[in-house]
N, C-alpha and C. Protein backbone atom coordinates (compact mmCIF):
# COMPACT_ATOMS: atom_id res chain seq x y z
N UNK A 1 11.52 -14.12 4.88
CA UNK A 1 12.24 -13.51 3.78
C UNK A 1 13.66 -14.03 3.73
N UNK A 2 14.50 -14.39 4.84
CA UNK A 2 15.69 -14.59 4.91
C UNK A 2 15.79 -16.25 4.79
N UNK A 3 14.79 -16.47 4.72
CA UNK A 3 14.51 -17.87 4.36
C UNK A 3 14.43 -18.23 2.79
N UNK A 4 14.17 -17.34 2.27
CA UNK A 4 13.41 -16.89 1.00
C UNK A 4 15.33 -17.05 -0.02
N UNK A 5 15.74 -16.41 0.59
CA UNK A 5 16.82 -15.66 0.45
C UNK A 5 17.86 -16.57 0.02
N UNK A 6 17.86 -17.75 1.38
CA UNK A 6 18.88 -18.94 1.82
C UNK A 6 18.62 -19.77 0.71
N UNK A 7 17.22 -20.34 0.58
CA UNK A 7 16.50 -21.07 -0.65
C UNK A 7 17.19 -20.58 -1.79
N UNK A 8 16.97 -19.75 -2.15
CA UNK A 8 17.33 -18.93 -3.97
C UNK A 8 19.27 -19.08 -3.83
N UNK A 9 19.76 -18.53 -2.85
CA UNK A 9 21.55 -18.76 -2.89
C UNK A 9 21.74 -19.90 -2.86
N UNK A 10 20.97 -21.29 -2.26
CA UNK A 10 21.31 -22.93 -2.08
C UNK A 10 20.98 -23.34 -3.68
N UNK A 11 19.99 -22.72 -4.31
CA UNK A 11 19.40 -23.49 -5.53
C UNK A 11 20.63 -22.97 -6.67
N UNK A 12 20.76 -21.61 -6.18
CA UNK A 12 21.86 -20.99 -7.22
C UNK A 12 22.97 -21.80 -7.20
N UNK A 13 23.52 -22.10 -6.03
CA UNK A 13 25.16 -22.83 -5.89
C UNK A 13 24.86 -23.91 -6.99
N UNK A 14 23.50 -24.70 -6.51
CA UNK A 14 23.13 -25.63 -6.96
C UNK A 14 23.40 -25.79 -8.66
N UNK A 15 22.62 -25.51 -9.18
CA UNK A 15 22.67 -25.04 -10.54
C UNK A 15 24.26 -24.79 -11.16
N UNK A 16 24.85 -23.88 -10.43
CA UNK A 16 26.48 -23.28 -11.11
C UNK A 16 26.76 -24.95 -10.41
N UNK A 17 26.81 -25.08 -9.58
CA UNK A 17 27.68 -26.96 -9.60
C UNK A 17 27.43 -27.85 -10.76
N UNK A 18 25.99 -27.95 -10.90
CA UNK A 18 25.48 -28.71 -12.09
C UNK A 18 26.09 -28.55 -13.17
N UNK A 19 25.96 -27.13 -13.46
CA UNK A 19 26.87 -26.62 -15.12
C UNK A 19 28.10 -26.64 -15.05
N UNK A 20 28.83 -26.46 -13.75
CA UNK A 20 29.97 -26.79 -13.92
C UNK A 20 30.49 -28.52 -14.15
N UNK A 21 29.50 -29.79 -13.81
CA UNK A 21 30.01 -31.27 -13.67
C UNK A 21 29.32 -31.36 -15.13
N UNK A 22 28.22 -30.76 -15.85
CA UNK A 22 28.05 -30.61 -17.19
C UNK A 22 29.36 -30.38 -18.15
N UNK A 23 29.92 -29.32 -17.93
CA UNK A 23 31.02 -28.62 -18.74
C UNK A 23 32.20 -30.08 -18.36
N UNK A 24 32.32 -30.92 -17.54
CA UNK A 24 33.44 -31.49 -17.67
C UNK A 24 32.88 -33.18 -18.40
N UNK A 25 31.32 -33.23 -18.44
CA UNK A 25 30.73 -34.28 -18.97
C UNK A 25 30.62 -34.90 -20.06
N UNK A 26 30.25 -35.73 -20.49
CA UNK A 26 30.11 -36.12 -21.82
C UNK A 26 29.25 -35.48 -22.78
N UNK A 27 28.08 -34.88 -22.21
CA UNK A 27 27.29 -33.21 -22.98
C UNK A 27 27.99 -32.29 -22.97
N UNK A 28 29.26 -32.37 -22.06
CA UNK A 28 29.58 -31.27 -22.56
C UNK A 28 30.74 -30.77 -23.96
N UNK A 29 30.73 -32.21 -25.02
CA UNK A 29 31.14 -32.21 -26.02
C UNK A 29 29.74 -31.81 -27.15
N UNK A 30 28.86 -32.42 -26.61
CA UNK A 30 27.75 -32.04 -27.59
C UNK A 30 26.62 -30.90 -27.47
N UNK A 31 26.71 -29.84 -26.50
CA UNK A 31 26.32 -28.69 -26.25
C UNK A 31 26.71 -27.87 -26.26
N UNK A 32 26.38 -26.53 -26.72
CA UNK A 32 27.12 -25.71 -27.07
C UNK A 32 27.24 -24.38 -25.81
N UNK A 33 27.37 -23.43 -26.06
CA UNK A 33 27.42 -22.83 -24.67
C UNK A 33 25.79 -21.62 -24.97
N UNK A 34 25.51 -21.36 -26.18
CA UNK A 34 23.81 -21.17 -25.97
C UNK A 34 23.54 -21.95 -25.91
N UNK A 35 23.51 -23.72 -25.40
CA UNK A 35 22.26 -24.42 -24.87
C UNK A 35 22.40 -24.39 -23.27
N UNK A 36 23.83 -24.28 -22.71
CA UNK A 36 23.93 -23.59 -21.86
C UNK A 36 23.01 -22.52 -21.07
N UNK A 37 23.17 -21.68 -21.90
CA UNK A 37 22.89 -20.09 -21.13
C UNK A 37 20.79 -20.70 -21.12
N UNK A 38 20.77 -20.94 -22.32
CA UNK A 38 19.21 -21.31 -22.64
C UNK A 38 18.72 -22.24 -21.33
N UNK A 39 19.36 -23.61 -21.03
CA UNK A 39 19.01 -24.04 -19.96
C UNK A 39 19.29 -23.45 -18.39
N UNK A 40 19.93 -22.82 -18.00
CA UNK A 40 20.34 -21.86 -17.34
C UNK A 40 18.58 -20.92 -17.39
N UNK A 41 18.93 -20.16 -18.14
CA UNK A 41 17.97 -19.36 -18.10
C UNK A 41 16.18 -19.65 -18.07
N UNK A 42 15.97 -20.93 -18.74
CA UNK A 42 14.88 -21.54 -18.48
C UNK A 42 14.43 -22.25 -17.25
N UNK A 43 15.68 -22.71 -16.31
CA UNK A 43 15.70 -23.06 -14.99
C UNK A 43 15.09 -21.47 -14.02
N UNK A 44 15.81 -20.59 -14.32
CA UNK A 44 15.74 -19.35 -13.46
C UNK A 44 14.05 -18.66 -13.81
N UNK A 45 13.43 -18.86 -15.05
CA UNK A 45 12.60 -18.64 -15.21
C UNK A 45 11.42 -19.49 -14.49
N UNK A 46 11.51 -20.84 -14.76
CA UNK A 46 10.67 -21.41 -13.95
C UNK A 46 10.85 -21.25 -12.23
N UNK A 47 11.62 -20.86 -11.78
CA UNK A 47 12.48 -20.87 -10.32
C UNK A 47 11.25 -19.05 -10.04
N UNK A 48 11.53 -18.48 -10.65
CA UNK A 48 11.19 -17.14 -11.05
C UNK A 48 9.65 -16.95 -10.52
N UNK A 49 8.82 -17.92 -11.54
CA UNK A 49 7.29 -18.20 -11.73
C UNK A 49 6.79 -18.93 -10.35
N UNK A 50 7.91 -19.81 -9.94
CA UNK A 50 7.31 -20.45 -8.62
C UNK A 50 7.11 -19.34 -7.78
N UNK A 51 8.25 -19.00 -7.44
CA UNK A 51 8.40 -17.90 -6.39
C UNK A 51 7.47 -16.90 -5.93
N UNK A 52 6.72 -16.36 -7.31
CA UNK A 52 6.26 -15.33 -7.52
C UNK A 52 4.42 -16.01 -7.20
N UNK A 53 4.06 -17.56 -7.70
CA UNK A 53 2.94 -17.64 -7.40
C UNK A 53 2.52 -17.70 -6.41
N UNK A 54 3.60 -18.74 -5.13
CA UNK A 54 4.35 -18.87 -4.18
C UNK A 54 4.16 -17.52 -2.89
N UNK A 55 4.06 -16.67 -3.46
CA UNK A 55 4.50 -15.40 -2.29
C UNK A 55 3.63 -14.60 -3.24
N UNK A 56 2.64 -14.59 -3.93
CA UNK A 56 1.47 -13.57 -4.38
C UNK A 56 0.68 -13.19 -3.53
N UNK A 57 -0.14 -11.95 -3.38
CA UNK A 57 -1.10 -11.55 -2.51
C UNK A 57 -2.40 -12.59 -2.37
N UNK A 58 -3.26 -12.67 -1.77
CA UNK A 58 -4.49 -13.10 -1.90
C UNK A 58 -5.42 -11.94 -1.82
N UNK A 59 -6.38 -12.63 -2.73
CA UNK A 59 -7.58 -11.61 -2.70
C UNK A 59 -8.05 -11.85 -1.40
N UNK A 60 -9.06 -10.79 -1.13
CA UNK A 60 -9.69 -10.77 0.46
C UNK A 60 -11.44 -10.55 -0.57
N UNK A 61 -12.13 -11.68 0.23
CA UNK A 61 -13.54 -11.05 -0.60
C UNK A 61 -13.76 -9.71 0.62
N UNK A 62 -14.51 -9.14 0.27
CA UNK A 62 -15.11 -8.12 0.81
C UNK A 62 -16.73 -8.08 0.89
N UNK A 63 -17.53 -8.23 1.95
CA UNK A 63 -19.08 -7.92 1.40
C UNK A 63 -19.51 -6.94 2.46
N UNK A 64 -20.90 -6.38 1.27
CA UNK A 64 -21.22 -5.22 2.24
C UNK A 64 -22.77 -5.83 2.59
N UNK A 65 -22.76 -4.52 3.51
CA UNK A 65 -24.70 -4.61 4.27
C UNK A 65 -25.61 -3.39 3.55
N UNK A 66 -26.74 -3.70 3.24
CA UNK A 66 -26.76 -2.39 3.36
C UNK A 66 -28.01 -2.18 4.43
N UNK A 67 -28.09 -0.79 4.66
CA UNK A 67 -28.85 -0.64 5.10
C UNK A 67 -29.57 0.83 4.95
N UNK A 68 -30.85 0.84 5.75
CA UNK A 68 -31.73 2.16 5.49
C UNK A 68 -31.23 3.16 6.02
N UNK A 69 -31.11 4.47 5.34
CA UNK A 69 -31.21 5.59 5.70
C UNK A 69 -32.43 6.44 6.70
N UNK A 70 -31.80 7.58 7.38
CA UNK A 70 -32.73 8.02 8.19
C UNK A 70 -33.53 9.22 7.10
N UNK A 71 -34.88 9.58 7.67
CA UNK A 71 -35.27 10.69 6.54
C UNK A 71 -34.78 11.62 5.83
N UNK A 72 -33.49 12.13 6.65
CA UNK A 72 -32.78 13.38 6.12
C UNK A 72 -31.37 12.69 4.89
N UNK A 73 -31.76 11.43 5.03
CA UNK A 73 -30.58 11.51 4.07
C UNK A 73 -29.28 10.98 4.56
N UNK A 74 -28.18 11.37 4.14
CA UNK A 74 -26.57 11.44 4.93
C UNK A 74 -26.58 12.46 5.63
N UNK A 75 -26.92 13.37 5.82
CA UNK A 75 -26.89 14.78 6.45
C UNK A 75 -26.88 14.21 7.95
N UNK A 76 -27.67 13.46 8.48
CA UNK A 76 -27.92 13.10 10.22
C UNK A 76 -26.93 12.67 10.40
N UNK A 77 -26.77 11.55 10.28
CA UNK A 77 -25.36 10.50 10.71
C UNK A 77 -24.14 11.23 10.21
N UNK A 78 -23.77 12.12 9.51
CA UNK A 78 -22.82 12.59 9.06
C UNK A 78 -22.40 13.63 10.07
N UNK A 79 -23.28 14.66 10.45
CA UNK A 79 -23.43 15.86 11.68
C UNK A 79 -22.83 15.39 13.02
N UNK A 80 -23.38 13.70 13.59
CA UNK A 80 -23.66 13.21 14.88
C UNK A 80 -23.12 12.41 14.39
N UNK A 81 -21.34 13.10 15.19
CA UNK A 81 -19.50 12.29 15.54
C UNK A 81 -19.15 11.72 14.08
N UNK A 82 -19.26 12.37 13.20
CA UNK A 82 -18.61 12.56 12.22
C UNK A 82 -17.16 12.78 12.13
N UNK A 83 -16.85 13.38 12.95
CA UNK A 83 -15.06 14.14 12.90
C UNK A 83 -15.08 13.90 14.49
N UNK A 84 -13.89 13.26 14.85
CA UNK A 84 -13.41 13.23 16.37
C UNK A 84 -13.11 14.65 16.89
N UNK A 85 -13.36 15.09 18.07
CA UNK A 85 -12.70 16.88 18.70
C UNK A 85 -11.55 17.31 17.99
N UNK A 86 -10.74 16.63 18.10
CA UNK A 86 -9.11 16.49 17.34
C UNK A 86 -9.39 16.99 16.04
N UNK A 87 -9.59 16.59 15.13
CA UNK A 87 -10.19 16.42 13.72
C UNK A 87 -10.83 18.10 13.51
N UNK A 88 -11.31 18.19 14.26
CA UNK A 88 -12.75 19.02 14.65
C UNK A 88 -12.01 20.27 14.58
N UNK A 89 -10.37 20.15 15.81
CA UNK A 89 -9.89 21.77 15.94
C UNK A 89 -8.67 21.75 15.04
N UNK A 90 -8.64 20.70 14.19
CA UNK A 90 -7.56 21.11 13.06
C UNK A 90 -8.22 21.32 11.75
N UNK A 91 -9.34 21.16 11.43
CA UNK A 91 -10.59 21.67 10.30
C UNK A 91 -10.71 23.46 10.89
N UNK A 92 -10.87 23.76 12.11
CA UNK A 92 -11.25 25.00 12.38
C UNK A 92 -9.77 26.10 12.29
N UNK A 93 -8.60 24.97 12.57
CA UNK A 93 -7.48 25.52 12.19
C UNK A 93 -7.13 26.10 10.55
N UNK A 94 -7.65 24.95 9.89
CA UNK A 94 -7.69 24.98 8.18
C UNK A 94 -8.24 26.10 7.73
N UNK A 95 -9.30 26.33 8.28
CA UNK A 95 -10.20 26.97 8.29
C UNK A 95 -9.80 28.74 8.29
N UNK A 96 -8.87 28.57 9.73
CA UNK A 96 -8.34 29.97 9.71
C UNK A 96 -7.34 30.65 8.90
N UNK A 97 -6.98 29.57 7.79
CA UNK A 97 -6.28 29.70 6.92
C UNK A 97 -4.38 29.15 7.18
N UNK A 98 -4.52 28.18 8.42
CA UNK A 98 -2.81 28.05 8.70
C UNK A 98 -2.92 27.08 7.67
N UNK A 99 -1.31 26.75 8.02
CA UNK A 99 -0.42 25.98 7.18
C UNK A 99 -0.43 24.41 8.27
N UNK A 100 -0.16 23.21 7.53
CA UNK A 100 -0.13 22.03 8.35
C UNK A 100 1.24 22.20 8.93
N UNK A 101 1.99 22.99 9.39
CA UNK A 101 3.47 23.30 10.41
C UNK A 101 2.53 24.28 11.89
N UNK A 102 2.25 25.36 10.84
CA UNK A 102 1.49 26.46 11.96
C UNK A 102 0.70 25.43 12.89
N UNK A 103 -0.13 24.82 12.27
CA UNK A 103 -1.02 23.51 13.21
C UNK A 103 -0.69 22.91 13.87
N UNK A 104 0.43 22.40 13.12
CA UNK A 104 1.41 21.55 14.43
C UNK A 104 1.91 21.80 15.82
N UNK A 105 2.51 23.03 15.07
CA UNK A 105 3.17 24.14 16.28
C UNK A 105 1.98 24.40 17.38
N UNK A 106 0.66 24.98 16.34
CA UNK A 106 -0.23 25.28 17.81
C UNK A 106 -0.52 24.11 18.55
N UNK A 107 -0.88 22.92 18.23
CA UNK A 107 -1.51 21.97 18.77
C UNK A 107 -1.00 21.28 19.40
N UNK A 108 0.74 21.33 19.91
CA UNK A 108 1.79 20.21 19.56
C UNK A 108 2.03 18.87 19.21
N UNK A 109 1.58 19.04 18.26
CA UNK A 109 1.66 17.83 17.69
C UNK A 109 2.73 17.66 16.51
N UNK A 110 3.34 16.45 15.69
CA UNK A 110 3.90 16.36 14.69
C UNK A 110 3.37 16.77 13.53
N UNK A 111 3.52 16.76 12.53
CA UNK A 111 3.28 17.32 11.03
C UNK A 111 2.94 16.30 10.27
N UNK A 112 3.47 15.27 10.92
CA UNK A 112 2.83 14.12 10.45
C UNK A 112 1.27 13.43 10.71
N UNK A 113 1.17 14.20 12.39
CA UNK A 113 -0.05 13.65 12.63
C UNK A 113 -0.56 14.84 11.83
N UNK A 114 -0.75 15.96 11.95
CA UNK A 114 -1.69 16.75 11.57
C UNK A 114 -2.26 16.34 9.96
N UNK A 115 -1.22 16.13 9.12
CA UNK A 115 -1.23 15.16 8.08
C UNK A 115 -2.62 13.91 7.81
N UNK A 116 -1.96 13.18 9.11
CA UNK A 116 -2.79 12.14 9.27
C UNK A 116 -4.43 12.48 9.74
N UNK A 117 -4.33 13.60 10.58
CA UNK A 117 -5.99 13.85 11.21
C UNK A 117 -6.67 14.74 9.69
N UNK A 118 -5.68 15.56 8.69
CA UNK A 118 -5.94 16.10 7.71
C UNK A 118 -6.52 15.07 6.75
N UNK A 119 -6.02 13.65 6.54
CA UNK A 119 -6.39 12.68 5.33
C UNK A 119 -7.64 12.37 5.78
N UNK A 120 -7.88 12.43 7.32
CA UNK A 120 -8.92 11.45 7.98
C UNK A 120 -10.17 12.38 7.68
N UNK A 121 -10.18 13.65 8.03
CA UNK A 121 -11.42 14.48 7.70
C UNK A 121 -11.52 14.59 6.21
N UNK A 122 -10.84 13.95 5.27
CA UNK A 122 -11.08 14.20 3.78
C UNK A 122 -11.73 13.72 3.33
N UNK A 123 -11.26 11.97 4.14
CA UNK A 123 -11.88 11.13 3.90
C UNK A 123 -13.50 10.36 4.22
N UNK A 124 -13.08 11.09 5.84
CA UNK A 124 -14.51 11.32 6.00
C UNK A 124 -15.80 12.24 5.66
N UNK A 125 -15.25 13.21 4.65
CA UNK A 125 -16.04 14.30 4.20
C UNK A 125 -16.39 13.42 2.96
N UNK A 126 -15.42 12.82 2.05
CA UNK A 126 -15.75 12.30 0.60
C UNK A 126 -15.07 13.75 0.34
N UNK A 127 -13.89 13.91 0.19
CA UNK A 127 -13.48 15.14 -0.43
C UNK A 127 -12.27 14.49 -1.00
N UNK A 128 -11.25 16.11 -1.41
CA UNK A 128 -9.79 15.88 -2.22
C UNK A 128 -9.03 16.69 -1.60
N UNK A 129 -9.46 18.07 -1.22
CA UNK A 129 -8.80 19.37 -1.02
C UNK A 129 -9.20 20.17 -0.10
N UNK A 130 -8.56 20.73 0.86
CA UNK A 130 -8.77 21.74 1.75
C UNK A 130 -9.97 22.74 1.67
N UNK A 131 -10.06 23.22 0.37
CA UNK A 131 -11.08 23.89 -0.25
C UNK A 131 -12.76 23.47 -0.12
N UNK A 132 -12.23 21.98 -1.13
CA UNK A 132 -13.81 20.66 -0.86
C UNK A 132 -14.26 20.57 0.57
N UNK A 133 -12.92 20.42 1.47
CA UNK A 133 -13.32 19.87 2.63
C UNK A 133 -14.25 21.50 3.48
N UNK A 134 -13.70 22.55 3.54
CA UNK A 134 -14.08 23.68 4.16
C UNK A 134 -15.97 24.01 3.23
N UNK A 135 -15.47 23.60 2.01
CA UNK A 135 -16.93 23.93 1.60
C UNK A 135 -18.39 22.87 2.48
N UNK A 136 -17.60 21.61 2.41
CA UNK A 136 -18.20 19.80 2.81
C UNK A 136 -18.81 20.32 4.39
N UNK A 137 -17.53 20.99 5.16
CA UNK A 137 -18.04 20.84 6.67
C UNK A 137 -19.27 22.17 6.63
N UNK A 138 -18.87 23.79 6.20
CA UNK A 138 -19.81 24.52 6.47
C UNK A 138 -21.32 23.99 5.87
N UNK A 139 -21.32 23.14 4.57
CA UNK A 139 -22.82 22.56 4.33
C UNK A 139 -23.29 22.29 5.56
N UNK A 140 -22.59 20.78 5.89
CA UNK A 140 -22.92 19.77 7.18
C UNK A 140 -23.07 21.11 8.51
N UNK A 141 -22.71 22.26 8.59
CA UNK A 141 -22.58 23.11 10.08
C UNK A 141 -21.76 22.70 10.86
N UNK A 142 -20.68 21.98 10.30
CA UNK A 142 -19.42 21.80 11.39
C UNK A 142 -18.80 22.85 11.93
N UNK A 143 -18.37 24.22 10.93
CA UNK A 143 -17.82 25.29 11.17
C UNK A 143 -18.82 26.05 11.88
């Protein structure tokens, strides 16, 4: 980045030198100061477009497997280590109706993790809300 940085301030000097040995040149009787700003600005634009194609994300392909289900469905594999212990006694915490601080406090942990073990059982339920999730685990018999 600081490389990134050095590049764009060297090209800039660059440029203001240029327009400045322009302005004392022989164009610079026959240009006006919008062809100026226009070339100026069409430099920074292309400078702009590099940069940006330059330092774009890449796609990542992604492929999946699939595979067979057991007779029951999602229900098996979902039951058996679905939610880590952790996971497990802050759902039963949810459950008792605390707050993600109260949780913290009991468990000692940060508010942040509880947070974090909170997104993880949501996500592993296929849920949104505390509510979804408490309804998701008593289906499955977690509670």
């Amino acid at each position: 980045m600081l490389k990134t940085i050095i590049k764009f301030g060297a090209l800039t000097g660059l440029a203001l030198a240029a327009a400045k040995m322009l302005e004392v040149s022989y164009l610079a009787d026959r240009l006006s100061l919008k062809a100026y700003i226009s070339i100026i600005g069409i430099a920074f634009l292309a400078l702009g477009v590099f940069l940006g194609l330059k330092h774009r994300r890449r796609k990542v392909l992604v492929s999946y497997k699939e595979v067979d289900l057991p007779p029951g469905g999602m229900a098996a594999p979902l039951q058996e280590g679905l939610l880590t212990e952790r996971e497990l006694e802050v759902l039963r915490h949810i459950a008792g109706g605390r707050s993600n601080q109260e949780i913290a406090d009991t468990l000692f942990v940060s508010l942040n993790t509880v947070k974090t073990h909170t997104n993880n059982i949501y996500g592993k339920l296929g849920v949104k809300r505390r509510t979804q999730a408490l309804d998701k685990a008593r289906q499955l018999k977690l509670l």
